[in-house]
C-alpha atoms as a PDB file:
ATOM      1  CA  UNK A   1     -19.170  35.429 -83.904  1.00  0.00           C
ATOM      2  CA  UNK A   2     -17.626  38.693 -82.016  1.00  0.00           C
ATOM      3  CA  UNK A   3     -17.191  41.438 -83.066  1.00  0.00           C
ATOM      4  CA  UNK A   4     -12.873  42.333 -82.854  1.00  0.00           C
ATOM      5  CA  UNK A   5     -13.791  44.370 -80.393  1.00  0.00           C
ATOM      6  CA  UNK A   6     -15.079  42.075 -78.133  1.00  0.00           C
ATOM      7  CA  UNK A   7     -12.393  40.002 -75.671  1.00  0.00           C
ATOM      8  CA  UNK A   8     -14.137  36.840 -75.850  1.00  0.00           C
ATOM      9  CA  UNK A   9     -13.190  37.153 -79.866  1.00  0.00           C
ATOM     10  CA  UNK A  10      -9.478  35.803 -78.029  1.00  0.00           C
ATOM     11  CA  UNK A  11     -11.418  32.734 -76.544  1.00  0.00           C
ATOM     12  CA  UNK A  12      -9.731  29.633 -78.279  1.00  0.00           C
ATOM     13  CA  UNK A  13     -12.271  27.818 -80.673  1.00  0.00           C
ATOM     14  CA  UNK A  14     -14.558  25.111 -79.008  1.00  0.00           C
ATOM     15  CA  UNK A  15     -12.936  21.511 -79.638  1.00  0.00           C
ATOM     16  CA  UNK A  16     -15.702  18.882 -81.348  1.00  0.00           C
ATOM     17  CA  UNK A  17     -17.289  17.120 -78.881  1.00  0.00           C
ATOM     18  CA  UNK A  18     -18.034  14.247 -81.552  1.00  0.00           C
ATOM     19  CA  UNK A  19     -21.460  14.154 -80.385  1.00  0.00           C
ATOM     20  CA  UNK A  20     -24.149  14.233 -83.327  1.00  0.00           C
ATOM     21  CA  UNK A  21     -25.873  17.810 -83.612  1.00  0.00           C
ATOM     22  CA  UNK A  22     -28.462  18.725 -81.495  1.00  0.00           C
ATOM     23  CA  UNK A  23     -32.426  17.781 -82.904  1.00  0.00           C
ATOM     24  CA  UNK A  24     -34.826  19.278 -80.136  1.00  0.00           C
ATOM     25  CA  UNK A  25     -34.338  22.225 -78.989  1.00  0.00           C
ATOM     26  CA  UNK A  26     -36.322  23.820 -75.896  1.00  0.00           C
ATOM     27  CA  UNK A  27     -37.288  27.107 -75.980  1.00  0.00           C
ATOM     28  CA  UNK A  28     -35.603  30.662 -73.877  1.00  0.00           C
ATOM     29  CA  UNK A  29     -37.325  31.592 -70.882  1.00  0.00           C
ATOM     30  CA  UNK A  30     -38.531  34.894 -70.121  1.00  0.00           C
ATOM     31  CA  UNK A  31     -39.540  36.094 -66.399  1.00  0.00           C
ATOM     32  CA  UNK A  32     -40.559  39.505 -66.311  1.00  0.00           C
ATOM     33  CA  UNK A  33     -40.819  40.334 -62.602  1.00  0.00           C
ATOM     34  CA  UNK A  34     -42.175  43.453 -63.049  1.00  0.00           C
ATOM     35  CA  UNK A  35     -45.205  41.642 -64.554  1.00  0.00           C
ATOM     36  CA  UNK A  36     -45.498  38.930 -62.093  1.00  0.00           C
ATOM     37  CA  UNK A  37     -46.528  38.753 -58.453  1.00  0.00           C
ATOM     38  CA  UNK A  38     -44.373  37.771 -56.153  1.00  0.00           C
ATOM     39  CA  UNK A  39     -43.926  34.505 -54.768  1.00  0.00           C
ATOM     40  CA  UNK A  40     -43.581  35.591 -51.256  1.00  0.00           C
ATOM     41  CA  UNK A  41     -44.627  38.896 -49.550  1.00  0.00           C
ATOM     42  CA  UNK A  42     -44.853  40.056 -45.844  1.00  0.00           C
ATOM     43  CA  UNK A  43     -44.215  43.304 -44.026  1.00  0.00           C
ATOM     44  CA  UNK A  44     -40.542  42.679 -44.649  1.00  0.00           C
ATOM     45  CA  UNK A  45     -40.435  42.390 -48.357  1.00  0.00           C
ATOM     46  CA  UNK A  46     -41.074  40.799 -51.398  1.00  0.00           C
ATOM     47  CA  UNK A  47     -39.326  37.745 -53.503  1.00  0.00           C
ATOM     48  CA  UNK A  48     -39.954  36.184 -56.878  1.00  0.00           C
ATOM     49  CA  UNK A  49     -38.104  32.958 -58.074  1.00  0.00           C
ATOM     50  CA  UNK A  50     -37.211  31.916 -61.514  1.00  0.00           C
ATOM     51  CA  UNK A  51     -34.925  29.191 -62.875  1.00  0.00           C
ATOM     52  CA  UNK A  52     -32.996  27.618 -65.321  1.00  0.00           C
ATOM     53  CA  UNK A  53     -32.352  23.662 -65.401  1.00  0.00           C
ATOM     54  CA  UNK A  54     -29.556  23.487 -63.541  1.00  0.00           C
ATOM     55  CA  UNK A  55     -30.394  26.754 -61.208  1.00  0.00           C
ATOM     56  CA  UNK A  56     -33.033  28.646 -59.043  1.00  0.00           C
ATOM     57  CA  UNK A  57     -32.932  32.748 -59.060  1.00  0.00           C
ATOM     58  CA  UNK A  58     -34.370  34.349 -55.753  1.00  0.00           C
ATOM     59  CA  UNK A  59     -34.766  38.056 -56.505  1.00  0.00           C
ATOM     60  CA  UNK A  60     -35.781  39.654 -53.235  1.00  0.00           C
ATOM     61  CA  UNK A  61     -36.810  43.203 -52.376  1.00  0.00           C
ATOM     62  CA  UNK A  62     -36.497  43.890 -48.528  1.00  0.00           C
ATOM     63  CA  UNK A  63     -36.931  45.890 -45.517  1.00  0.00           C
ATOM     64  CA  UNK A  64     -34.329  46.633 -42.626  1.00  0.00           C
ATOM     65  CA  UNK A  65     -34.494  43.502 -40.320  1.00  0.00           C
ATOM     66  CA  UNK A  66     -35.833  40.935 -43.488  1.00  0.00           C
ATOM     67  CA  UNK A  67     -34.341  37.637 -43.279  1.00  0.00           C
ATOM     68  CA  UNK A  68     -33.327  35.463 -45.521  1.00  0.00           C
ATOM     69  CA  UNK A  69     -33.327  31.339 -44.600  1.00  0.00           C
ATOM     70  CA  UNK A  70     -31.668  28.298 -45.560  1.00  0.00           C
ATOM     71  CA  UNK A  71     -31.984  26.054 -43.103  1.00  0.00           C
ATOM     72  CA  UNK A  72     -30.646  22.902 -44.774  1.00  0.00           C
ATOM     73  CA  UNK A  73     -28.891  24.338 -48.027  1.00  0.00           C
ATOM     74  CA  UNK A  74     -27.479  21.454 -49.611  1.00  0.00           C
ATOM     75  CA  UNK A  75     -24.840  23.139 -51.739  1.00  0.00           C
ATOM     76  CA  UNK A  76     -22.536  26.108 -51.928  1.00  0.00           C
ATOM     77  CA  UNK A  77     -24.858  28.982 -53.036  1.00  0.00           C
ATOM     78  CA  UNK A  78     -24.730  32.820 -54.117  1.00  0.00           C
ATOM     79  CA  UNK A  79     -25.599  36.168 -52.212  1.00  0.00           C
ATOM     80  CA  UNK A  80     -25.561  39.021 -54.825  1.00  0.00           C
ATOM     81  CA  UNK A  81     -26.368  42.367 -53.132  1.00  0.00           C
ATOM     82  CA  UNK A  82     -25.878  44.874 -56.156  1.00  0.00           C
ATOM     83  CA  UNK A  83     -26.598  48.277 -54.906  1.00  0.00           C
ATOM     84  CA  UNK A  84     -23.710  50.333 -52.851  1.00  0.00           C
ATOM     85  CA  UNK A  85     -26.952  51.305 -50.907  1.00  0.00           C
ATOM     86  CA  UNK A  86     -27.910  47.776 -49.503  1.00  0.00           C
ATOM     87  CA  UNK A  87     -26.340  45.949 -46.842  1.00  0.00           C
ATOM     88  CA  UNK A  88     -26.621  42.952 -44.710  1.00  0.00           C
ATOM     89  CA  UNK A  89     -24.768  39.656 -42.375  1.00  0.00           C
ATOM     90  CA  UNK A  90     -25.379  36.366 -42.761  1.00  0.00           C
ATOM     91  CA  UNK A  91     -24.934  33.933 -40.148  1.00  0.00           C
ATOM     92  CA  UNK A  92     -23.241  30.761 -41.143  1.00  0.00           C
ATOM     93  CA  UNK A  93     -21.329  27.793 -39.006  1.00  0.00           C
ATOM     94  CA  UNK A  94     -21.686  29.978 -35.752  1.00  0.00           C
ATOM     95  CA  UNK A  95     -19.933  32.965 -37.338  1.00  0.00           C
ATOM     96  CA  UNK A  96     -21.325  36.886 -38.241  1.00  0.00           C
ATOM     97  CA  UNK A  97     -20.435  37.894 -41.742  1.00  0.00           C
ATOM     98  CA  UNK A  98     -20.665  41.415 -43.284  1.00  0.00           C
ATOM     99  CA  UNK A  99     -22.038  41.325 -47.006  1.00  0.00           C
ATOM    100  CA  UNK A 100     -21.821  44.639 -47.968  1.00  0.00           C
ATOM    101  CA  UNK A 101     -23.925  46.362 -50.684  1.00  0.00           C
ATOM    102  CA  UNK A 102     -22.113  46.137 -54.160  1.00  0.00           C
ATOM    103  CA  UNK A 103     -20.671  43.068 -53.442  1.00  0.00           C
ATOM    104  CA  UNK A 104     -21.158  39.166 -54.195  1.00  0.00           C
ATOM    105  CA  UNK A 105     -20.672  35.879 -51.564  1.00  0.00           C
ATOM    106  CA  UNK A 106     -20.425  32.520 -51.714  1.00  0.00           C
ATOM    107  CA  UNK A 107     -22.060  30.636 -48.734  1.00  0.00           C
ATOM    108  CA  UNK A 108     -21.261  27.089 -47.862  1.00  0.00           C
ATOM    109  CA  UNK A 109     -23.799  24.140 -47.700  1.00  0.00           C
ATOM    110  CA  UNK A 110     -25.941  23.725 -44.388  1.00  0.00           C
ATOM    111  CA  UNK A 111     -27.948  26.420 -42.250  1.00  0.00           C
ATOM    112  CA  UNK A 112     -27.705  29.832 -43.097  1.00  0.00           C
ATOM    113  CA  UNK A 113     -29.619  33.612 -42.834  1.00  0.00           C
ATOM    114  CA  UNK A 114     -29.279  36.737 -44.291  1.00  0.00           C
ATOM    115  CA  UNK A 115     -30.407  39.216 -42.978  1.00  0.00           C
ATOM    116  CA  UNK A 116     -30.854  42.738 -44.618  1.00  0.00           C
ATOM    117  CA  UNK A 117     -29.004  45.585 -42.558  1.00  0.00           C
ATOM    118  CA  UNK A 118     -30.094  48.024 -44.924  1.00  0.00           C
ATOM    119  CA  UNK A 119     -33.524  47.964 -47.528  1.00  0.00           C
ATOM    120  CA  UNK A 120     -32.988  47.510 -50.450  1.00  0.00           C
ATOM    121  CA  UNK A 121     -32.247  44.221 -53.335  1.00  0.00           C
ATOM    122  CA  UNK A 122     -30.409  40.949 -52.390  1.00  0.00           C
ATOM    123  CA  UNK A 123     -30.593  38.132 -55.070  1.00  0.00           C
ATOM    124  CA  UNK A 124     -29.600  34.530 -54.299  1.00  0.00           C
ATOM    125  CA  UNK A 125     -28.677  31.884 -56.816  1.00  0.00           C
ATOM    126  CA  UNK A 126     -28.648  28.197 -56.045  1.00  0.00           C
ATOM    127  CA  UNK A 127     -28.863  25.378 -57.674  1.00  0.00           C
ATOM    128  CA  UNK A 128     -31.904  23.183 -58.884  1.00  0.00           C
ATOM    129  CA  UNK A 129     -31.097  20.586 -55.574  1.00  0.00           C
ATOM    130  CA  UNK A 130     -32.782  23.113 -53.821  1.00  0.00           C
ATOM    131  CA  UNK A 131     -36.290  21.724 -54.343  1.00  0.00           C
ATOM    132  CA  UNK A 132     -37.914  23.656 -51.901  1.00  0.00           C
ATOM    133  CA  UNK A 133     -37.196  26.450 -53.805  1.00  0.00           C
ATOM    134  CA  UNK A 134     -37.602  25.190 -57.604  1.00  0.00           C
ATOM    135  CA  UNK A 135     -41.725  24.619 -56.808  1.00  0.00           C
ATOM    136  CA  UNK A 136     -42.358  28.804 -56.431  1.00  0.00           C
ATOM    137  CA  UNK A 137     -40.456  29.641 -59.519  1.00  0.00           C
ATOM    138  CA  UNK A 138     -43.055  31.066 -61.874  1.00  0.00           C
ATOM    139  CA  UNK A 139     -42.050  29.349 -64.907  1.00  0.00           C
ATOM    140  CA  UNK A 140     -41.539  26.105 -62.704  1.00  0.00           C
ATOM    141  CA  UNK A 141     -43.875  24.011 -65.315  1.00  0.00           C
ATOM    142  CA  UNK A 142     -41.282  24.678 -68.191  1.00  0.00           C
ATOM    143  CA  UNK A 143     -38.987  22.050 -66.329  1.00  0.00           C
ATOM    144  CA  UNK A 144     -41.020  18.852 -65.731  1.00  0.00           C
ATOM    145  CA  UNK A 145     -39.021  17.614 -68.240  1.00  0.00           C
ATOM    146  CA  UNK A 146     -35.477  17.922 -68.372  1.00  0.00           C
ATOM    147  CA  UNK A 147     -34.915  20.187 -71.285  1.00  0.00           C
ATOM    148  CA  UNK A 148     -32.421  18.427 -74.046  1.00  0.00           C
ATOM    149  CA  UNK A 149     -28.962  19.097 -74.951  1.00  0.00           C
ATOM    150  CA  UNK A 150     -27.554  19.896 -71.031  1.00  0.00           C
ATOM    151  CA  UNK A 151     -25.973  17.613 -69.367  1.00  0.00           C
ATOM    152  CA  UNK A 152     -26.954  16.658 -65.860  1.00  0.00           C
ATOM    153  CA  UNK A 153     -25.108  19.103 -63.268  1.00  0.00           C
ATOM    154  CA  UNK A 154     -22.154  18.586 -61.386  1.00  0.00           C
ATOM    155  CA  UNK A 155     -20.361  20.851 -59.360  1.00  0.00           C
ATOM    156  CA  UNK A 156     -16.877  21.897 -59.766  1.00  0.00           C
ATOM    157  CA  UNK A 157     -13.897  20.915 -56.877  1.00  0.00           C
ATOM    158  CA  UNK A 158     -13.954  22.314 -53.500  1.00  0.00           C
ATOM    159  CA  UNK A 159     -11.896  25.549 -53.215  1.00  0.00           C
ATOM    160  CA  UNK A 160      -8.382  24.966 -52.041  1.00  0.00           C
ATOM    161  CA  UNK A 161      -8.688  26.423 -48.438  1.00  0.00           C
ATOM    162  CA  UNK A 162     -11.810  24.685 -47.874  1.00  0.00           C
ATOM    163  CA  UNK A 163     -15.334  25.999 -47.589  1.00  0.00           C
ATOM    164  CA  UNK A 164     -16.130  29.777 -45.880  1.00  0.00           C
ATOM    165  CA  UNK A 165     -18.021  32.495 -46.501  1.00  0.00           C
ATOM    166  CA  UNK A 166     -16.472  34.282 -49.134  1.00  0.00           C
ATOM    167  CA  UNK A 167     -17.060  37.937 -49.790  1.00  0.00           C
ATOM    168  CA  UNK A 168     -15.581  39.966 -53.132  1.00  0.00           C
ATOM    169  CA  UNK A 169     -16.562  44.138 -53.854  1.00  0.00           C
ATOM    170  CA  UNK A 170     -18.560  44.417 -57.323  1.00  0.00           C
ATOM    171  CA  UNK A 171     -16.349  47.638 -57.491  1.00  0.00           C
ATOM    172  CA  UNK A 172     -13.617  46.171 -60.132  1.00  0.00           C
ATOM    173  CA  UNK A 173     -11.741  48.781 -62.191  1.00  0.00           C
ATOM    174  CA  UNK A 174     -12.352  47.552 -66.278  1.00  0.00           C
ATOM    175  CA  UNK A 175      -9.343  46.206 -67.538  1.00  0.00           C
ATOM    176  CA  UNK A 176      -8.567  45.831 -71.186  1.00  0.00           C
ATOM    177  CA  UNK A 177      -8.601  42.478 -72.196  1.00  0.00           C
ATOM    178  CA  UNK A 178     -11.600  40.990 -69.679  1.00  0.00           C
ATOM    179  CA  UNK A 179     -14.061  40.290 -69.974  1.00  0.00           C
ATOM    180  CA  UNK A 180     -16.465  41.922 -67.169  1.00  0.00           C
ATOM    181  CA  UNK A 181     -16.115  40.992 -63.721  1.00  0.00           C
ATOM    182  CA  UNK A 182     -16.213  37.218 -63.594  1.00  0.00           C
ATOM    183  CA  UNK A 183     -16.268  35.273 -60.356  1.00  0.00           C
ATOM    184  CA  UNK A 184     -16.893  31.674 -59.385  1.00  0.00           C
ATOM    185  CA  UNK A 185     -17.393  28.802 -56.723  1.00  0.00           C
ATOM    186  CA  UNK A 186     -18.311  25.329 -57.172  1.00  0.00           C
ATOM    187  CA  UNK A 187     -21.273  25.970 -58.588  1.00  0.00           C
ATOM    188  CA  UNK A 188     -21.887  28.931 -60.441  1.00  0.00           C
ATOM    189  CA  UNK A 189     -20.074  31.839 -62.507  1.00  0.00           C
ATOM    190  CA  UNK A 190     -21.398  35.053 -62.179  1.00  0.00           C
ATOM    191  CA  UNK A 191     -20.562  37.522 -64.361  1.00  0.00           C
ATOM    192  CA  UNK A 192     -21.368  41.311 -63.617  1.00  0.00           C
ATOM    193  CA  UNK A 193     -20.811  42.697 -66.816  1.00  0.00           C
ATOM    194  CA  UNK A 194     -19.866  46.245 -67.139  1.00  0.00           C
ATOM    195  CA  UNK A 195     -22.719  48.878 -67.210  1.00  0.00           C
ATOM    196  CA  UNK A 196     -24.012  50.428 -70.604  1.00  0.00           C
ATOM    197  CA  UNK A 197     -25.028  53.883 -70.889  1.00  0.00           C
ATOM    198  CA  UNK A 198     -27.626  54.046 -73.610  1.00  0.00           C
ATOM    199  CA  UNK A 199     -28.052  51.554 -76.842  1.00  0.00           C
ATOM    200  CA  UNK A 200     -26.137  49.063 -78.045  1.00  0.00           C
ATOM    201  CA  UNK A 201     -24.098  49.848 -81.531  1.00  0.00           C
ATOM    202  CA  UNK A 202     -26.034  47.620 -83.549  1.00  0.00           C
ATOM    203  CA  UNK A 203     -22.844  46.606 -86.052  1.00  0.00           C
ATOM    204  CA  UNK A 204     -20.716  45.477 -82.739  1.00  0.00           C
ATOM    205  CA  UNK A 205     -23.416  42.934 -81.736  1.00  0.00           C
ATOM    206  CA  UNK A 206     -22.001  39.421 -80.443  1.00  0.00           C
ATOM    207  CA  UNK A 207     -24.026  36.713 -81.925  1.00  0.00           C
ATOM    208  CA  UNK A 208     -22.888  33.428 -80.327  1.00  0.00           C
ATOM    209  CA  UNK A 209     -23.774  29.862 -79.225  1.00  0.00           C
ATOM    210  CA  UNK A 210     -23.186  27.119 -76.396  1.00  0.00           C
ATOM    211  CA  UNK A 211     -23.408  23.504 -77.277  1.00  0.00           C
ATOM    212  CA  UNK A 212     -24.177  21.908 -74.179  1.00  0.00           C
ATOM    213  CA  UNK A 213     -24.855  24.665 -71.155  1.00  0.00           C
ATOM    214  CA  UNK A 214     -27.634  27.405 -70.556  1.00  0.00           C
ATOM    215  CA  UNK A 215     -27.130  30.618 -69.744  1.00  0.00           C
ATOM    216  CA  UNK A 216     -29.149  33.084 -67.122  1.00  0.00           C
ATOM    217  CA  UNK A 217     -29.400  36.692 -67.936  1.00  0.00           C
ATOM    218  CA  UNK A 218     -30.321  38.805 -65.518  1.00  0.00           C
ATOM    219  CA  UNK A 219     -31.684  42.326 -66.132  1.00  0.00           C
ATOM    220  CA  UNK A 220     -30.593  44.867 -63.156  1.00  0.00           C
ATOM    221  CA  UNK A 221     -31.273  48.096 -65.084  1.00  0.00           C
ATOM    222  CA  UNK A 222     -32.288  49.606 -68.188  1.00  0.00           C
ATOM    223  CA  UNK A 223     -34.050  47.262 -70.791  1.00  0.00           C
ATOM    224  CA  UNK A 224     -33.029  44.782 -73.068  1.00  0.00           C
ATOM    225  CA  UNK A 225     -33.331  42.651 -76.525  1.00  0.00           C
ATOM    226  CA  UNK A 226     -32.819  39.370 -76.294  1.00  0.00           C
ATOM    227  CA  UNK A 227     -32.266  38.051 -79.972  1.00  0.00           C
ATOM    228  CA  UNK A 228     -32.349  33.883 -80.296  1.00  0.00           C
ATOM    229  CA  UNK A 229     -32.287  31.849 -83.582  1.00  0.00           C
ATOM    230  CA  UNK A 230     -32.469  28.124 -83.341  1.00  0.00           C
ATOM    231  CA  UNK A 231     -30.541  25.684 -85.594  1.00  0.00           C
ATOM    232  CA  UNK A 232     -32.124  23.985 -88.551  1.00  0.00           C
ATOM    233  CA  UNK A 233     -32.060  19.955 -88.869  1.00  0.00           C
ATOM    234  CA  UNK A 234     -33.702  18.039 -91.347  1.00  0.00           C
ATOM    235  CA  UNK A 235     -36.944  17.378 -89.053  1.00  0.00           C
ATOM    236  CA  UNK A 236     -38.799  20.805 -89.788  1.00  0.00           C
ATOM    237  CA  UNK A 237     -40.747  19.991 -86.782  1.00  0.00           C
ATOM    238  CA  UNK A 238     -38.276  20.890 -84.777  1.00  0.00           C
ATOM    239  CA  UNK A 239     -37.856  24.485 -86.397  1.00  0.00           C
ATOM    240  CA  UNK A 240     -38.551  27.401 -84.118  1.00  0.00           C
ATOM    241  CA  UNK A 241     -38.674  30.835 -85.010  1.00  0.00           C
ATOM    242  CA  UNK A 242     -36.479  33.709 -84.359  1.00  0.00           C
ATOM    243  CA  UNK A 243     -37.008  35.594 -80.871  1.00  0.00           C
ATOM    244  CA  UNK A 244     -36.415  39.557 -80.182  1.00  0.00           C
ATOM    245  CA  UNK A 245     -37.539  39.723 -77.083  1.00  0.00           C
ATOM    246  CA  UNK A 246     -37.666  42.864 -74.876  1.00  0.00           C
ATOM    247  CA  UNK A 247     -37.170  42.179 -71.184  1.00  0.00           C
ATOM    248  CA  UNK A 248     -37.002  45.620 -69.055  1.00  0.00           C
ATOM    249  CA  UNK A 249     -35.781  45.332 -65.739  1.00  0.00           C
ATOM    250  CA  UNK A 250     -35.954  43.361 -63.334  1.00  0.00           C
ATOM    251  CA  UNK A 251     -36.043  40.295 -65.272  1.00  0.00           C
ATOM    252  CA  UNK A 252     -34.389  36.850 -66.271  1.00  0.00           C
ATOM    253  CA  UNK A 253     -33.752  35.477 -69.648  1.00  0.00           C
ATOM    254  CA  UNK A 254     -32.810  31.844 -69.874  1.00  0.00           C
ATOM    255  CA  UNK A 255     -30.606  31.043 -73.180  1.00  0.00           C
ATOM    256  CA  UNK A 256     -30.938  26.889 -74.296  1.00  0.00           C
ATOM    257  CA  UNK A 257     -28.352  25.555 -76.368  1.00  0.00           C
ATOM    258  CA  UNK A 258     -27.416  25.603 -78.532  1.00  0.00           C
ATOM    259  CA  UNK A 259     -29.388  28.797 -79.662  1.00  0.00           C
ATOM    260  CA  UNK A 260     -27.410  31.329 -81.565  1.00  0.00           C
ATOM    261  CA  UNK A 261     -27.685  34.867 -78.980  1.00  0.00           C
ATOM    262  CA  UNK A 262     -26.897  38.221 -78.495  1.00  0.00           C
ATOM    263  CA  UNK A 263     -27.972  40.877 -76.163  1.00  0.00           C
ATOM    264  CA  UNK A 264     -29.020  44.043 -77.052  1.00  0.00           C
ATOM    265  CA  UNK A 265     -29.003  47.218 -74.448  1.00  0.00           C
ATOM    266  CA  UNK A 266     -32.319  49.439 -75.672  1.00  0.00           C
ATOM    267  CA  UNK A 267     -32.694  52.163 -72.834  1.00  0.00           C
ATOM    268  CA  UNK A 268     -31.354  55.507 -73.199  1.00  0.00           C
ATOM    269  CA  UNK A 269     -30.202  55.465 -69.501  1.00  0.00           C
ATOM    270  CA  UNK A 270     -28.120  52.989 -67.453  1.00  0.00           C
ATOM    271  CA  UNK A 271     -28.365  49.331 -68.598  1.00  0.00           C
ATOM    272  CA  UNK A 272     -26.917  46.342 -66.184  1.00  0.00           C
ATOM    273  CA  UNK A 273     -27.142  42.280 -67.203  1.00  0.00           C
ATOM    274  CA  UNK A 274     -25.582  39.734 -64.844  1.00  0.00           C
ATOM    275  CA  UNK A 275     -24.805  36.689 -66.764  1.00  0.00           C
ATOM    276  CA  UNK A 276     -25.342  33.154 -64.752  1.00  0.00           C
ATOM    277  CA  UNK A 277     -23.542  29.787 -65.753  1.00  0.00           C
ATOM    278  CA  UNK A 278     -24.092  26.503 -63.230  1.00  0.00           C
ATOM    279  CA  UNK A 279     -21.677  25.296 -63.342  1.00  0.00           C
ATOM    280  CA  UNK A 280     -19.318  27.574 -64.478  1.00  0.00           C
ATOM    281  CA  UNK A 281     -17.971  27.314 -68.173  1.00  0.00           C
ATOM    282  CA  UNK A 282     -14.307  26.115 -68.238  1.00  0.00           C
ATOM    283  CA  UNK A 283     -13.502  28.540 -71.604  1.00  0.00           C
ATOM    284  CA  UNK A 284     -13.600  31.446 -69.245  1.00  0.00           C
ATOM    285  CA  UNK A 285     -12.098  29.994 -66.554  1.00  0.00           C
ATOM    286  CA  UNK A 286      -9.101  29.357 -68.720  1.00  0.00           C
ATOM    287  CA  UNK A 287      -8.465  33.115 -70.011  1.00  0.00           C
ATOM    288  CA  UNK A 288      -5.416  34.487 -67.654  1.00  0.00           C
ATOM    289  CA  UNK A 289      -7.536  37.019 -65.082  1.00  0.00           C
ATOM    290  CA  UNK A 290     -10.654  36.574 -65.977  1.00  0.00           C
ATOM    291  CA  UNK A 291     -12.042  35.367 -63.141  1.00  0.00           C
ATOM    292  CA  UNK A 292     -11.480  37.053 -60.652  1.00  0.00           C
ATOM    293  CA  UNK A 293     -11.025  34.909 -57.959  1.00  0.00           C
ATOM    294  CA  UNK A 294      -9.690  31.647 -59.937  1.00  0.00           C
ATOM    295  CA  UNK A 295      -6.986  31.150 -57.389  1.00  0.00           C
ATOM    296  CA  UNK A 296      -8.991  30.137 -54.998  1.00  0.00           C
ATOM    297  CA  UNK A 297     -11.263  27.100 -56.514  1.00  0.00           C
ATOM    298  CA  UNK A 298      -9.460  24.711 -58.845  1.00  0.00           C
ATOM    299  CA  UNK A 299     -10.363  23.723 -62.485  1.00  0.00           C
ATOM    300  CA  UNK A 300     -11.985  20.376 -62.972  1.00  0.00           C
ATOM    301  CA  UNK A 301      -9.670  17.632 -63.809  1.00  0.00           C
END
């Protein structure tokens, strides 16, 4: 439910899977990483992990000179360096790329570095194949199991010129009609929604569901309220109570389906959420120019 206000009110109604309804549910994940220690820490900077089912978050805070390693990535992965302030290269198939700050890359499978030109925040996203880095998330426990209602993960089709480092500016002029600023590879939509100055007009909220994907939220700035409700089925055993849960920044919310959402902004100041999907969610990827690169990896078939 959107408010008519909202452009993904124009998204064309989900078609029935003719799958029975969901009747376990797994719980949202919160990861606070302004309450947590971090994962790794040297004289070069700090990083925390988090993740969903189907993906690993690597929020990083580094020094001039900090590298960054993936020595045998196995798929295509994120670099998200948010802040005009930050810079760095990464050094992929023999080849020197500039990632400049307020800007987000895609980096092929195999050996890789970053490698921070200027302090400041880089955040990686790759998937959960990445074992190596699924053991130091902090709510790494949560996913023993394979939570219920996702399917497993497959990645989308290679992108039409083949695989390279690809590099798009953050710095998107809003358009009416999109939503955000939506890019994608094979593996992931990332959606670096447009900035909120102060709260969130609580009768335009956007209270909404998935049936079969999760969805990462990622708190930049600012501080937010994540409200959840879970379905009802007949087996009250499987009832869970409503969540409002305030998650300042930085931090990641994780979203199950198919848990009725919303997102409320709460600080008076700047507010910034980065929404995650792996793999990305064909609804969006259907709306004419809304991602913003779409001509460059194809739809599923």
């Amino acid at each position: 439910m959107y408010h008519a206000t909202d452009p993904r009110a124009t998204l064309a109604p989900a078609r029935a899977s003719g799958k029975p309804p969901a009747a376990r549910f797994a719980g949202a994940e919160y990861v606070k990483f302004y309450e947590t220690m971090p994962a790794e820490s040297n004289d070069k900077g700090r990083t925390w992990y988090a993740r969903g089912q189907n993906f690993i978050l690597a929020y990083s805070d580094v020094k001039l000179g900090a590298t960054l390693v993936r020595e045998t990535q196995p798929d295509e992965y994120v670099v998200f360096i948010p802040d005009i302030s930050t810079g760095a290269t990464i050094a992929w198939d023999g080849k020197i790329t500039d990632l400049p700050g307020n800007s987000i890359s895609f980096v092929p499978a195999g050996a890789s570095t970053v490698t921070a030109t200027k302090s400041g925040r880089i955040i990686r996203l790759v998937t959960a194949k990445s074992e190596d880095l699924a053991r130091p998330c902090a709510n790494a426990e949560s996913y023993a199991k394979a939570h219920p209602n996702i399917p497993p993960f497959q990645a989308w089709p290679d992108p039409t010129e083949g695989y390279r480092v690809r590099t798009y500016s953050l710095d998107v002029p809003l358009t009416s009609g999109r939503f955000g600023r939506i890019f994608r590879c094979s593996t992931f939509m990332v959606n670096y929604l447009e900035p909120r100055h102060g709260q969130r007009d609580p009768t335009k909220m956007s209270p909404h569901h998935h049936d079969d994907f999760e969805q990462g939220s990622l708190a930049l700035e600012g501080a937010f309220v994540h409200h959840i409700r879970w379905p009802w089925t007949p087996d009250m055993t499987q009832w869970r109570n409503d969540e409002a849960e305030h998650c300042g920044a930085p931090s990641l919310a994780v979203i199950p389906p198919p848990a009725i959402h919303t997102s409320q902004s709460v600080d008076p100041g700047l507010n910034q959420l980065v929404d995650i999907f792996c793999p990305p969610r064909l609804d969006f990827s259907l709306k004419p120019g809304w991602v913003l690169n779409g001509d460059e990896y194809p739809l599923p078939r």
